[in-house]
N, C-alpha and C. Protein backbone atom coordinates (compact mmCIF):
# COMPACT_ATOMS: atom_id res chain seq x y z
N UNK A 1 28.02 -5.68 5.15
CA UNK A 1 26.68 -5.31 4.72
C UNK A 1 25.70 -5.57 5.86
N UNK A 2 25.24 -4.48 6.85
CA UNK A 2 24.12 -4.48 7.40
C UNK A 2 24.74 -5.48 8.61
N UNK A 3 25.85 -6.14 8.61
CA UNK A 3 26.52 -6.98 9.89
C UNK A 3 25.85 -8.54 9.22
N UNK A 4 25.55 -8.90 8.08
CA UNK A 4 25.30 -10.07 8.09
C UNK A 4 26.52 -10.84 7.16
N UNK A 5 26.42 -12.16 7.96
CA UNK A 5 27.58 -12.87 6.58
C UNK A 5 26.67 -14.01 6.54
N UNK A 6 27.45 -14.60 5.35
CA UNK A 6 27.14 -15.79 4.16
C UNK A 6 26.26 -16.60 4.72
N UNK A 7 26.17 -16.97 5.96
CA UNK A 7 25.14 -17.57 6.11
C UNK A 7 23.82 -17.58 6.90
N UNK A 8 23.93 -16.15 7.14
CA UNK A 8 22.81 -15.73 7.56
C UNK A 8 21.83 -14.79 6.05
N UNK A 9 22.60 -14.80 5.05
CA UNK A 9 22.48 -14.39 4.01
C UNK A 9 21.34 -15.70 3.25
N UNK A 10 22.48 -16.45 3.27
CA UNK A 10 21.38 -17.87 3.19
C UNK A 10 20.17 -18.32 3.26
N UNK A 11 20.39 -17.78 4.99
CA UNK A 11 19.03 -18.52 5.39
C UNK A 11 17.64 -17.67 4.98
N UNK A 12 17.90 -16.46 4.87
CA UNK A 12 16.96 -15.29 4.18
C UNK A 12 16.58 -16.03 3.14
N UNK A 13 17.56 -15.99 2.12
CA UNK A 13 17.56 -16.61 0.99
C UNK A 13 16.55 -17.86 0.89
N UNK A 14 16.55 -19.17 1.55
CA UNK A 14 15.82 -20.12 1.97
C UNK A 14 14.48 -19.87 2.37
N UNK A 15 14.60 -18.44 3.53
CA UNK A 15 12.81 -18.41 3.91
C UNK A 15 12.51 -17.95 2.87
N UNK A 16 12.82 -16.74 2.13
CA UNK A 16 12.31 -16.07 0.55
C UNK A 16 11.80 -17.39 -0.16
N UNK A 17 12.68 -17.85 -0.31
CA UNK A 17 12.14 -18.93 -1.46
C UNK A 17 10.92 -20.51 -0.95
N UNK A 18 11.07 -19.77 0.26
CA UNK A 18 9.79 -21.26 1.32
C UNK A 18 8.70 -20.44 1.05
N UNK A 19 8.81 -19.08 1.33
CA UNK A 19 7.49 -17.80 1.44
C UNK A 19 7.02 -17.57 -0.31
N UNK A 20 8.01 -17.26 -0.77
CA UNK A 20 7.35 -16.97 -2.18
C UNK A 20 7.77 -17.73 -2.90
N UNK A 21 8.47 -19.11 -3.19
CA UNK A 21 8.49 -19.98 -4.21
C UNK A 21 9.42 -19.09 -5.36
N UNK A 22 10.15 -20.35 -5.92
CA UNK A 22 11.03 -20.18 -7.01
C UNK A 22 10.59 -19.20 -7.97
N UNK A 23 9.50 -19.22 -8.60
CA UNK A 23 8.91 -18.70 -9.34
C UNK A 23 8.63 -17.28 -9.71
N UNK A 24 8.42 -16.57 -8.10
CA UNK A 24 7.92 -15.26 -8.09
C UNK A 24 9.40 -14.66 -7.11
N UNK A 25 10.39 -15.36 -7.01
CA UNK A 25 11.47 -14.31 -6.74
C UNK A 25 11.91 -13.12 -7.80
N UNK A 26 12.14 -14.00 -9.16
CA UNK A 26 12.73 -12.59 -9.77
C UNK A 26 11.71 -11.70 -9.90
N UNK A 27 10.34 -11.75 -9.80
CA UNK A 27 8.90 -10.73 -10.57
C UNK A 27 9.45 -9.65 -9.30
N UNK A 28 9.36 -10.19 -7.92
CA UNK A 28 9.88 -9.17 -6.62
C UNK A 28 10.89 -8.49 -6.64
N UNK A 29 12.24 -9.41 -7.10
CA UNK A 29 13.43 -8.25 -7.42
C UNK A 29 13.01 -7.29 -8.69
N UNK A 30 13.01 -7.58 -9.75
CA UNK A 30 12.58 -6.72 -10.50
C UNK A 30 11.36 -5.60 -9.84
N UNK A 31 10.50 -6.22 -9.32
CA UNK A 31 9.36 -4.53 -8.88
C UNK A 31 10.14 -4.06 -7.68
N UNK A 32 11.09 -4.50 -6.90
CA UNK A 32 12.05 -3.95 -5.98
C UNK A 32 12.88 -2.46 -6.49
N UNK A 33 13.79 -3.30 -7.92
CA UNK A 33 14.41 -2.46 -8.59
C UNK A 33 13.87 -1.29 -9.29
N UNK A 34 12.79 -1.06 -9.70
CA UNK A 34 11.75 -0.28 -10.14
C UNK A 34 11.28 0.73 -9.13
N UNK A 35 10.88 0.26 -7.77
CA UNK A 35 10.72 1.07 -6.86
C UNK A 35 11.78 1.93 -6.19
N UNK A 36 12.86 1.49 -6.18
CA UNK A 36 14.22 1.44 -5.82
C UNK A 36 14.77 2.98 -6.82
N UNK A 37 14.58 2.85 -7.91
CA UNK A 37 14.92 3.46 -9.39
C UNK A 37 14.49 4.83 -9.06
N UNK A 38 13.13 4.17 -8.85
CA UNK A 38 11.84 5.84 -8.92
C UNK A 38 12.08 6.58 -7.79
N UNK A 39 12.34 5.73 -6.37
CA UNK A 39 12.67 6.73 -5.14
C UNK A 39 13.97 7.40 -5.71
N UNK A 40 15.09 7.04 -6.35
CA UNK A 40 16.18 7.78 -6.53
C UNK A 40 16.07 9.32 -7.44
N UNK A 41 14.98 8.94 -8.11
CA UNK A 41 15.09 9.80 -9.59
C UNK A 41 14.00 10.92 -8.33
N UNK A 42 13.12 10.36 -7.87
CA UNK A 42 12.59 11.45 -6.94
C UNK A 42 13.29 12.34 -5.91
N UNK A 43 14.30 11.62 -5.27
CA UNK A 43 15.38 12.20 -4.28
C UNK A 43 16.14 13.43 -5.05
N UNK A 44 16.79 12.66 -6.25
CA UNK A 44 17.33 13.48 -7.19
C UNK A 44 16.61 14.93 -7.56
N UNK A 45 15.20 14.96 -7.84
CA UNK A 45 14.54 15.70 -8.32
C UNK A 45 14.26 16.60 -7.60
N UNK A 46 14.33 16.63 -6.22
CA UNK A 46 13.87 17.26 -4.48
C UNK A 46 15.11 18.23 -4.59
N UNK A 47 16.24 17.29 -4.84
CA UNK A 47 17.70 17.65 -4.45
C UNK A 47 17.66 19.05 -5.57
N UNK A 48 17.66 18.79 -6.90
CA UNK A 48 17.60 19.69 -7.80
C UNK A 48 16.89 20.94 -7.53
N UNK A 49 15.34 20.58 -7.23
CA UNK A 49 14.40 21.69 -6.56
C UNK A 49 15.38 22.64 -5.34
N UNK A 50 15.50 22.07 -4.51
CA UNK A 50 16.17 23.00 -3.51
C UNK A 50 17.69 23.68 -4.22
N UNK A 51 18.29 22.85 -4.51
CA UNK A 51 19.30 23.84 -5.10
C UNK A 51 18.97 25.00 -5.85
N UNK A 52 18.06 25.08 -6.85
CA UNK A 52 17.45 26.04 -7.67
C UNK A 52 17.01 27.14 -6.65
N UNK A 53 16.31 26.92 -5.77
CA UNK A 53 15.80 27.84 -4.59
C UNK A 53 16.56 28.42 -4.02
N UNK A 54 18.08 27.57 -3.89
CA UNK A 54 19.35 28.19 -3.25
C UNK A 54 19.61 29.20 -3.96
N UNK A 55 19.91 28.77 -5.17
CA UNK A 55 20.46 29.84 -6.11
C UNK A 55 19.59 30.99 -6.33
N UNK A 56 18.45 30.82 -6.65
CA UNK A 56 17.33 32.01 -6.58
C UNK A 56 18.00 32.74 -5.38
N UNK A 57 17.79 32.60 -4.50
CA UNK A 57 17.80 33.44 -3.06
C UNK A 57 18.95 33.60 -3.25
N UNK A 58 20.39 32.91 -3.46
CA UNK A 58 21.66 34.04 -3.68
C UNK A 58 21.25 35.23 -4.35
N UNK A 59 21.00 35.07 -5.57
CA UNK A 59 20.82 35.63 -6.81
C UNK A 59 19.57 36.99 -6.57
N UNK A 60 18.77 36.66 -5.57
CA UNK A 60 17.59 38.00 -5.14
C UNK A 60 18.73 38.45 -4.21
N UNK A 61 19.49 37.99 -3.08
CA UNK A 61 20.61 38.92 -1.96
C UNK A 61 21.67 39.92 -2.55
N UNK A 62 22.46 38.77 -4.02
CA UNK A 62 23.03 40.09 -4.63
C UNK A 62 22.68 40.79 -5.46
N UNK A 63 21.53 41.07 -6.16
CA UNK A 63 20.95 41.98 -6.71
C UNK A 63 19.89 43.08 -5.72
N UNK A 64 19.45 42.41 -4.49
CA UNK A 64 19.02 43.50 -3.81
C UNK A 64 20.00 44.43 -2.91
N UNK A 65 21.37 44.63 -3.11
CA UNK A 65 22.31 44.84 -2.52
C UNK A 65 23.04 46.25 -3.36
């Protein structure tokens, strides 16, 4: 993952919790996961858009043919 191991994993882990305290880690993962969620469902939605456009434009080549 990303070239890091266990204990460089750690030490992240350690500054996170020196920087934002016990408290407000999970509120961050959770609005992480949320943001995380919505970029996908948007990617998804882009992805969908262009395919539709694909198909349109097949669909105008063999009927103008």
């Amino acid at each position: 993952m990303f070239g890091l191991g266990l204990p460089e994993l750690g030490i992240v882990a350690v500054v996170a919790i020196l920087i934002f305290g016990p408290k407000k880690i999970p509120e961050l993962g959770n609005a992480l996961g949320k943001t995380l969620r919505s970029f996908k469902e948007g990617v998804g939605q882009a992805d969908d858009e262009s395919t539709q456009k694909d198909k349109d434009k097949e669909e105008e080549q063999t009927l103008g043919k």
